[in-house]
Protein backbone atom coordinates (compact mmCIF):
# COMPACT_ATOMS: atom_id res chain seq x y z
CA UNK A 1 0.00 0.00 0.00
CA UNK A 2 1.19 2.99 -1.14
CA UNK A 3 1.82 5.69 2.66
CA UNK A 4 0.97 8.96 3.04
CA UNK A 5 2.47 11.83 1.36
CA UNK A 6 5.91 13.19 3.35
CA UNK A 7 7.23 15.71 1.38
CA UNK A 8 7.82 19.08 1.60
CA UNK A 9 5.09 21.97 0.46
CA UNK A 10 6.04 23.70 -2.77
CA UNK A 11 5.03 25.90 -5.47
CA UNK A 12 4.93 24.08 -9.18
CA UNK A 13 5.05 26.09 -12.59
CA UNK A 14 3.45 24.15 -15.50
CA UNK A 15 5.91 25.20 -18.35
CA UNK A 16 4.79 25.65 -21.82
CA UNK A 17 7.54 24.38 -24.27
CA UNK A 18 7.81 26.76 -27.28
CA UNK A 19 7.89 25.26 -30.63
CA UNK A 20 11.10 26.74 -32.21
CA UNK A 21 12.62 23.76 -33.00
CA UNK A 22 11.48 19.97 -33.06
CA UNK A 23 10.46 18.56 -30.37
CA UNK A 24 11.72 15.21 -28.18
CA UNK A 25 9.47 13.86 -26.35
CA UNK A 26 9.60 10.88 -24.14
CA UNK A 27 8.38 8.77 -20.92
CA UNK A 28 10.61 7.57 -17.83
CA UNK A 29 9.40 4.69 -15.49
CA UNK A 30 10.94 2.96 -13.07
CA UNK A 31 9.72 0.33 -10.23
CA UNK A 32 7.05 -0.90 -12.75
CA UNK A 33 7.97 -4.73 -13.83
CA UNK A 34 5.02 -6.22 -11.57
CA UNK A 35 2.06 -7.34 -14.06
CA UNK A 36 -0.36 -5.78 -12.30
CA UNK A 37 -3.21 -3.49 -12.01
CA UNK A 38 -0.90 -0.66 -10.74
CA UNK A 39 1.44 -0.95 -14.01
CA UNK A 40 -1.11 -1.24 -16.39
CA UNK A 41 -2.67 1.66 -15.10
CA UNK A 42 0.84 3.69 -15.68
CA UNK A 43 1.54 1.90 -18.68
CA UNK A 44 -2.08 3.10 -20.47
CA UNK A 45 -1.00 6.81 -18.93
CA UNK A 46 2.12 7.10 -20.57
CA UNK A 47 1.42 5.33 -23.66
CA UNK A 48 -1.83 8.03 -24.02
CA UNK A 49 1.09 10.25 -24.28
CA UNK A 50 2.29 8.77 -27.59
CA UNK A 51 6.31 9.32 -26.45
CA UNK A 52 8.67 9.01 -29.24
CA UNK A 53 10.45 6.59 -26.81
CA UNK A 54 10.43 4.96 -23.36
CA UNK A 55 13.38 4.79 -21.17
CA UNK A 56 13.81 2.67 -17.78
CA UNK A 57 15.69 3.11 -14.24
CA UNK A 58 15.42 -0.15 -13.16
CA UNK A 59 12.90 -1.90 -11.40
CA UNK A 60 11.93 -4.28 -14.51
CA UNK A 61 11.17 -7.25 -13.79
CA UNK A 62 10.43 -8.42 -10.53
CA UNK A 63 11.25 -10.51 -8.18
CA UNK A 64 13.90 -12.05 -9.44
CA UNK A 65 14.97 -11.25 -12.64
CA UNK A 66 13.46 -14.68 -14.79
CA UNK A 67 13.14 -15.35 -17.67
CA UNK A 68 9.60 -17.07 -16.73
CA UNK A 69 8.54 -13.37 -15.42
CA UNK A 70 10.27 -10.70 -17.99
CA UNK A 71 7.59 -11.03 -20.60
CA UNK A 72 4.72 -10.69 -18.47
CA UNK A 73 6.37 -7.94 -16.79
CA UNK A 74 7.63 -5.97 -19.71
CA UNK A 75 6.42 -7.49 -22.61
CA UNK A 76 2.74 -7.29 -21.62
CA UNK A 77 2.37 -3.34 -21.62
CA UNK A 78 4.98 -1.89 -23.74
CA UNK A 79 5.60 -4.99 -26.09
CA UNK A 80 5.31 -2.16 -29.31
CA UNK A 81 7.86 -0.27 -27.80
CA UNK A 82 10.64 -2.96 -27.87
CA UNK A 83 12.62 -3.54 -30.92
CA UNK A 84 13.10 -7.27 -31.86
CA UNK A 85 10.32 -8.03 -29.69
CA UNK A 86 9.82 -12.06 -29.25
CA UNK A 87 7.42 -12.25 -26.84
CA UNK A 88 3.49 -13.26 -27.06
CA UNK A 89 1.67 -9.73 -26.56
CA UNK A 90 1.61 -8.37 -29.67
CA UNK A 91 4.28 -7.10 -32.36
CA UNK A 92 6.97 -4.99 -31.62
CA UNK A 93 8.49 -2.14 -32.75
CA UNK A 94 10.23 -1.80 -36.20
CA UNK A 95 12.85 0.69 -34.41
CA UNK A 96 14.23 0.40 -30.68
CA UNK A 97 11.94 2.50 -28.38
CA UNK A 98 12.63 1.08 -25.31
CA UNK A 99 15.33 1.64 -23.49
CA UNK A 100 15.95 0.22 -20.18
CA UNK A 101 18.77 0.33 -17.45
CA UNK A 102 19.46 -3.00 -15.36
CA UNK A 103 18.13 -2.83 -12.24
CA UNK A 104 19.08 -5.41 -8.92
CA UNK A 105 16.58 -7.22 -9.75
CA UNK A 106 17.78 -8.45 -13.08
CA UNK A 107 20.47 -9.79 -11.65
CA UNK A 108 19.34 -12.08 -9.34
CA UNK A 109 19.18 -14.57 -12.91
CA UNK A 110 22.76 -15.19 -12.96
CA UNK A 111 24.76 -12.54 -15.30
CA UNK A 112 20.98 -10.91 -15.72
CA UNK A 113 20.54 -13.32 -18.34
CA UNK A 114 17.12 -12.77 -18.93
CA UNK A 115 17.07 -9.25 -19.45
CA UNK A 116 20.27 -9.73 -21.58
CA UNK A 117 18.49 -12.20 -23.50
CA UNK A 118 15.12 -10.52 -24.00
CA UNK A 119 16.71 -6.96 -25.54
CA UNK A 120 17.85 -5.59 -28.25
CA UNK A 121 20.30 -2.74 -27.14
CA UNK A 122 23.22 -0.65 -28.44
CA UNK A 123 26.65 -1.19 -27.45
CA UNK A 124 27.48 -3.44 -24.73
CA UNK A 125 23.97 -3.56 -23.73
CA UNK A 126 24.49 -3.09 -19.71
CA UNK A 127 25.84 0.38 -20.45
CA UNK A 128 25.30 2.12 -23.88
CA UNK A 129 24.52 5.88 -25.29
CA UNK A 130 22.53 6.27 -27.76
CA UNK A 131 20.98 10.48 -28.96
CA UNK A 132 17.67 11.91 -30.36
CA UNK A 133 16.76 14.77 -31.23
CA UNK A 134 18.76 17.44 -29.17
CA UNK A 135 18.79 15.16 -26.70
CA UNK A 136 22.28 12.56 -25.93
CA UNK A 137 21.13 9.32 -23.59
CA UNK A 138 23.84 7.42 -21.21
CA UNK A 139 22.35 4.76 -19.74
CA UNK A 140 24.80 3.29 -17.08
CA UNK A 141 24.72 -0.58 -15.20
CA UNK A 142 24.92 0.26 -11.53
CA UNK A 143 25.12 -2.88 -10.09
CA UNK A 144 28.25 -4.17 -8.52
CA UNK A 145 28.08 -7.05 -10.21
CA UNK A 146 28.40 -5.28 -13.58
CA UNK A 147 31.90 -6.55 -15.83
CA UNK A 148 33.08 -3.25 -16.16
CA UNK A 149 32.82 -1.94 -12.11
CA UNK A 150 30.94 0.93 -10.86
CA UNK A 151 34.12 2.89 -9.86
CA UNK A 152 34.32 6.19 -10.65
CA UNK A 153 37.53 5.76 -11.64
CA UNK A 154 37.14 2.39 -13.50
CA UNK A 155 36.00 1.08 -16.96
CA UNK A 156 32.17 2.72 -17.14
CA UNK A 157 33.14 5.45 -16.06
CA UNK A 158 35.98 6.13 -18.13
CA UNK A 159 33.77 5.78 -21.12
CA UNK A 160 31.08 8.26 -19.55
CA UNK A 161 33.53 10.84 -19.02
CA UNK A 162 35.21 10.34 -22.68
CA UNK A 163 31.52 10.15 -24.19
CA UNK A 164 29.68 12.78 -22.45
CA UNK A 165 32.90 15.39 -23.60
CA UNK A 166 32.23 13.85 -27.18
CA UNK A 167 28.22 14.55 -27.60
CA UNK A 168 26.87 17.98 -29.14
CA UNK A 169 23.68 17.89 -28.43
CA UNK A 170 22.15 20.48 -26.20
CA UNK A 171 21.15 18.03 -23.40
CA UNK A 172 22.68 15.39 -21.93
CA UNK A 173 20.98 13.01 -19.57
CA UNK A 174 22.87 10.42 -18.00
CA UNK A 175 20.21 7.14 -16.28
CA UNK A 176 21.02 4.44 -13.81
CA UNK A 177 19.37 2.27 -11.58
CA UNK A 178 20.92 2.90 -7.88
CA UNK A 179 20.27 6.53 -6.19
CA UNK A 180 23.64 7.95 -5.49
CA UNK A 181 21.86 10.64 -3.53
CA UNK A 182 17.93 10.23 -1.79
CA UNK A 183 15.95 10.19 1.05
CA UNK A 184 14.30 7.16 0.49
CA UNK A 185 14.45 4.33 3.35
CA UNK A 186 17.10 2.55 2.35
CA UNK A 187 19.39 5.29 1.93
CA UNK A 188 22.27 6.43 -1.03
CA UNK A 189 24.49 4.18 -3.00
CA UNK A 190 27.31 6.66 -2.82
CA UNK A 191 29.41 4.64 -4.88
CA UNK A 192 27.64 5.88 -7.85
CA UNK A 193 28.54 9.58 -7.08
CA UNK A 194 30.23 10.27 -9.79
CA UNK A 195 31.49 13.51 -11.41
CA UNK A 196 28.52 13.68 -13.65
CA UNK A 197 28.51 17.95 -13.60
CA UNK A 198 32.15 18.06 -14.25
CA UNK A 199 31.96 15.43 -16.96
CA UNK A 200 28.95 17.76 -18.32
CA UNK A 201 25.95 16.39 -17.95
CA UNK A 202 22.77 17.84 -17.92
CA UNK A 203 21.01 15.71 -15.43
CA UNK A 204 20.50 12.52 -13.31
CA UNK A 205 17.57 10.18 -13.53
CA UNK A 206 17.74 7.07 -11.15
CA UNK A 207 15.24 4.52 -9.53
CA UNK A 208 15.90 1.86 -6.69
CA UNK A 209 13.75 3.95 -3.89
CA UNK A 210 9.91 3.32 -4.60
CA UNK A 211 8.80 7.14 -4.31
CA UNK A 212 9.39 10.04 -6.64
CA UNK A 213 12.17 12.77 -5.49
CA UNK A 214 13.92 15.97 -6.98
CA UNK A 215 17.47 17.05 -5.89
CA UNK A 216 19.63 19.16 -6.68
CA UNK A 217 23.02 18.93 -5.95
CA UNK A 218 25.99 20.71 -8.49
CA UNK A 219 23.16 22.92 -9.56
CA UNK A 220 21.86 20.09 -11.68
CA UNK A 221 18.66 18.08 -11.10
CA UNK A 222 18.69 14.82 -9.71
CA UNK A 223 15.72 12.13 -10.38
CA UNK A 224 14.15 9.45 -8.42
CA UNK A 225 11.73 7.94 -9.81
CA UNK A 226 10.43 4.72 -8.77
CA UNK A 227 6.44 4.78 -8.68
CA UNK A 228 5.98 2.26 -11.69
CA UNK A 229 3.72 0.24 -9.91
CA UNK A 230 5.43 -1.99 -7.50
CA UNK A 231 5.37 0.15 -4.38
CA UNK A 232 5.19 3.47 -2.56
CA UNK A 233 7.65 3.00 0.17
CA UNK A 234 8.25 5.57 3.20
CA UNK A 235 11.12 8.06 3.01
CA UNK A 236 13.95 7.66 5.55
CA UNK A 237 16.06 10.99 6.66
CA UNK A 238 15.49 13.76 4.08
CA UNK A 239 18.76 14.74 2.40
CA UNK A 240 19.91 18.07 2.46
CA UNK A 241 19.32 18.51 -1.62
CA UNK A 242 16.12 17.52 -1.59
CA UNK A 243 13.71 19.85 -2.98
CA UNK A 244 10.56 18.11 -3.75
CA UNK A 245 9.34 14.32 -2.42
CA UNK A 246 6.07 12.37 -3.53
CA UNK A 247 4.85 8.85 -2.58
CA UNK A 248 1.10 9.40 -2.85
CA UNK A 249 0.31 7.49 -5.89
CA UNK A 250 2.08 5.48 -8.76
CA UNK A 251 2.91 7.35 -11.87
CA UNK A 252 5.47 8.28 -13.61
CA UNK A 253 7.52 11.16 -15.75
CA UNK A 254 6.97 12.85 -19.49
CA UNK A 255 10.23 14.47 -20.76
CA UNK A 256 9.83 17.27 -23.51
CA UNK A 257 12.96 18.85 -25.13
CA UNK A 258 14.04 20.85 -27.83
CA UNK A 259 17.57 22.73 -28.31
CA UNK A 260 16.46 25.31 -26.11
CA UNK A 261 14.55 23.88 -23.33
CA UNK A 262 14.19 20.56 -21.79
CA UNK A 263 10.54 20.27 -19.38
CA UNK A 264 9.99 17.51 -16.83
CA UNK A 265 6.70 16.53 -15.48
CA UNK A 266 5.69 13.99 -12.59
CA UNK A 267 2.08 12.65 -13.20
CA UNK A 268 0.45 10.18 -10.97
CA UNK A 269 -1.53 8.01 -12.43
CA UNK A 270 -4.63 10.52 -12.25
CA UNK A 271 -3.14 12.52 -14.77
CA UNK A 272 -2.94 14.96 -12.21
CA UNK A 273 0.46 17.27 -12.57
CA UNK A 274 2.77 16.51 -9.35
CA UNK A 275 5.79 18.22 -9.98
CA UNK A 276 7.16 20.47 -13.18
CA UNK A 277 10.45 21.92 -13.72
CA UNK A 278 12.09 23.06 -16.47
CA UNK A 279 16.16 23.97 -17.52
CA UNK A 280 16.87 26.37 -20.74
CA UNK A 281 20.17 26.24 -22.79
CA UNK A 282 19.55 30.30 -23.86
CA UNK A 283 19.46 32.22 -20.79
CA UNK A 284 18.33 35.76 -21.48
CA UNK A 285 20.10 38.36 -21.33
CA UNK A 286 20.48 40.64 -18.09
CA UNK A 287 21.04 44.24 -16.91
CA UNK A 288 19.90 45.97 -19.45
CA UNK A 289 20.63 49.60 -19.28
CA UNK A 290 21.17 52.89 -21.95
CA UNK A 291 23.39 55.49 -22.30
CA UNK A 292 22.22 58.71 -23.97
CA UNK A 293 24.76 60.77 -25.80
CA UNK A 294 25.10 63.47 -28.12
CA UNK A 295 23.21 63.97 -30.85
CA UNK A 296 20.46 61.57 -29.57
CA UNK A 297 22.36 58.43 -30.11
CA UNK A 298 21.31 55.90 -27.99
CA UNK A 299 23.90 52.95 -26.58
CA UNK A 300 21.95 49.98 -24.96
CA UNK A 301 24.22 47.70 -22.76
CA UNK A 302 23.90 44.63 -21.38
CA UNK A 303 25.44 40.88 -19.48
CA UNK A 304 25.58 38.03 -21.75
CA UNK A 305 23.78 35.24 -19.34
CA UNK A 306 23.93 32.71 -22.02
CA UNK A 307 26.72 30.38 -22.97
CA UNK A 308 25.92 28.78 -26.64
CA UNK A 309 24.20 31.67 -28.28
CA UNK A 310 24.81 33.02 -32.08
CA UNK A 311 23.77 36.32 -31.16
CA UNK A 312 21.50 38.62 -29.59
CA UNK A 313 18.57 39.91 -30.93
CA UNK A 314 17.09 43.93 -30.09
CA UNK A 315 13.57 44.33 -29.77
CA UNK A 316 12.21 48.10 -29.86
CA UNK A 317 8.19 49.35 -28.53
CA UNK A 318 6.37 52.54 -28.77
CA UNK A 319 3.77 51.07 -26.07
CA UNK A 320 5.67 48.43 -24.19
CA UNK A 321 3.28 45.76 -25.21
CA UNK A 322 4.10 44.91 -29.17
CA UNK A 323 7.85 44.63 -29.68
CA UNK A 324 9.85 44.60 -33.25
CA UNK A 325 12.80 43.56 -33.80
CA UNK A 326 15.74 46.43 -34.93
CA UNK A 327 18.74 44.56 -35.41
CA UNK A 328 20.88 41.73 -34.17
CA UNK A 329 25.06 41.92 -32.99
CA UNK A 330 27.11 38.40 -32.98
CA UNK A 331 27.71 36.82 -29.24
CA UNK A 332 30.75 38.61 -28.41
CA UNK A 333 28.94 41.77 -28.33
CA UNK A 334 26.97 42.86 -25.83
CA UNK A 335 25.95 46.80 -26.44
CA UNK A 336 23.79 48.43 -29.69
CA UNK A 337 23.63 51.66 -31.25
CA UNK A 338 20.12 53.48 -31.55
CA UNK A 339 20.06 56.44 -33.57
CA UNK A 340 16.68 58.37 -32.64
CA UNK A 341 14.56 61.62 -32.75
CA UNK A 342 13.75 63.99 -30.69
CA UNK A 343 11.41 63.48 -27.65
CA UNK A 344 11.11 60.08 -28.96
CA UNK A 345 10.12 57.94 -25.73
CA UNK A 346 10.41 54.03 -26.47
CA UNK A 347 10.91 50.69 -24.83
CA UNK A 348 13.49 48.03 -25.21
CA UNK A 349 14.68 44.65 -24.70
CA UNK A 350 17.22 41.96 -25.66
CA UNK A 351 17.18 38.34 -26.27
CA UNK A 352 19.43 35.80 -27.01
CA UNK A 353 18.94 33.71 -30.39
CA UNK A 354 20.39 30.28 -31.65
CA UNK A 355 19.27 29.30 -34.88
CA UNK A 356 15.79 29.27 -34.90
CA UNK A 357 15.47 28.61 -30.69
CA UNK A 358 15.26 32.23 -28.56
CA UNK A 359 15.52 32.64 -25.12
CA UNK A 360 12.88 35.14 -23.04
CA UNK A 361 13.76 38.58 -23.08
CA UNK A 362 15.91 40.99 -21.03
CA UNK A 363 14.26 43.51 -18.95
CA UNK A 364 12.76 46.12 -20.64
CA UNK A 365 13.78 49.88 -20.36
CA UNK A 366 12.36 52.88 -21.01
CA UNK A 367 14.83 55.01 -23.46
CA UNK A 368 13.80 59.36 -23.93
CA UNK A 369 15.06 61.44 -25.82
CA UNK A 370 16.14 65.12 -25.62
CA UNK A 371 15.24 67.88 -27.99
């Protein structure tokens, strides 16, 4: 039975993502391989969504791992999801849209032969990357028992480090099974506390406690997210990064992303919003401020907040409601020359622009004129 709600009280902003650029959107589960009526009522939630993909933090296939479980488990709800799909639900997918990480579970079968057996996955299959859309994936093993260690100075994480410098995209979410921070019951695996903001990654999405969480810790956002359906356990001592715990009611995450802002949302399994937060790659402009000199030229001046901009764009108003733009300048300047009348009296503001993505605008001034 899922217990009461423990977390703290906060304040949630539904964010609209704009539609400069094509969108990614996709699902996140975790503590859902069960076959029951709590999964399938996730499953039909997330799959109402229509995601491009679905991706995993564990939790697949309980309780141990079988092969005499995994299709039941899995197989039975998101059998058109998985590529290569052999099991007895249904057809599969003709591309790979499932992509799980190995939880504990799966390895209580020997060398989590099952789930081994049963995907289709890039790479080594315990660890792989794989990108879409603006959007680069690194899906660790965090099990001990995993070949290639879960040091963070051995094997795995040699090849996150080396892969996560490598990827362009805007994004870059790195996945795992075992919390390396939380305040669930059965504490942190701090073995998996890794250098992930150093290595530059975006953010951290994990399982292993059965309760949803958001940290933050590096200034980045970490996940857990393990209301799938199995459980919806207590929460032990609250970290100090916490900032936002839910155990109410099963559900699970939609992910929406384009090269200027990635959105995560918590449902339960009401549909009902739990938690939203967004992060955006064009950070507007700030400090916004003019200069009026002779011969009514007018020098606007600003602080670059941004760090992958082409440019800035300058937006001019008679009323300060309807802005147009008057001209652009490259990243690596940050001020504009306005030639205007006399006792002309007009608003302005600056964004940043990358290709066709913008972020929100400066603050706006008021700019007068002299005779």
């Amino acid at each position: 039975m899922l217990r009461k709600n423990i977390c703290v009280s906060a304040l949630f902003l539904a964010f609209v993502i704009p539609t400069f650029s094509q969108v990614t959107e996709f699902a996140v589960i975790g503590g859902y391989g069960v076959a029951n009526e709590n999964e399938a009522s996730v499953a039909q939630m997330v799959k109402s969504w229509k995601p491009d993909f679905i991706i995993t933090l564990g939790g697949n296939n309980y309780p141990g791992g079988e092969f005499s479980t995994i299709d039941a488990n899995i197989g039975q709800y998101f059998h058109e999801y998985i590529y290569n799909y052999q099991g007895i639900y249904g057809a599969g997918a003709a591309a790979q849209r499932f992509f799980p990480s190995l939880g504990e579970q799966d390895y209580r079968t020997a060398g989590a032969a099952a789930y081994m057996s049963y995907f289709t996955l890039p790479g080594s299959e315990r660890y792989y990357d794989f990108a879409r859309g603006d959007v680069h994936f690194f899906v660790l093993d965090s099990n001990r028992e995993t070949p290639d260690g879960v040091l963070a100075g051995g094997i795995q994480a040699a090849w996150l480090k080396e892969n996560l410098a490598a990827a362009t995209e805007t994004w870059k979410i790195v996945y795992f099974h075992h919390s390396p921070y939380s305040s669930g019951a059965e504490g942190s695996s701090e073995y998996m506390r890794w250098s992930f903001k150093e290595w530059g990654a975006t953010a951290v999405l994990t399982g292993q406690h059965n309760g949803y969480e958001r940290l933050s810790i590096d200034e980045i956002p970490f996940i857990v997210n393990g209301l799938g359906g199995k459980s919806g356990d207590d929460f032990g001592e609250i970290s100090l990064f916490s900032r936002f715990r839910y155990n109410e009611n099963f559900g699970a995450m939609r992910v929406e992303a384009n090269s200027n802002i990635i959105q995560f949302q918590f449902y339960n399994r009401r549909e009902i919003l739990v938690d939203s937060f967004a992060l955006q790659a064009l950070a507007a402009p700030v400090n916004l401020s003019s200069t009026l000199t002779a011969g009514n030229v007018l020098k606007l001046s600003w602080t670059d907040a941004a760090s992958a901009e082409q440019g800035f764009r300058i937006e001019k108003s008679a009323d300060g409601q309807f802005f147009v733009p008057i001209g652009t300048v490259p990243a690596d300047q940050t001020s504009f020359i306005v030639r205007t009348s006399p006792f002309d009296k007009s608003y302005y503001r600056v964004k940043s622009f990358r290709n066709d993505d913008e972020s929100l605008s400066s603050n706006v001034i008021i700019a007068k004129t002299k005779r």
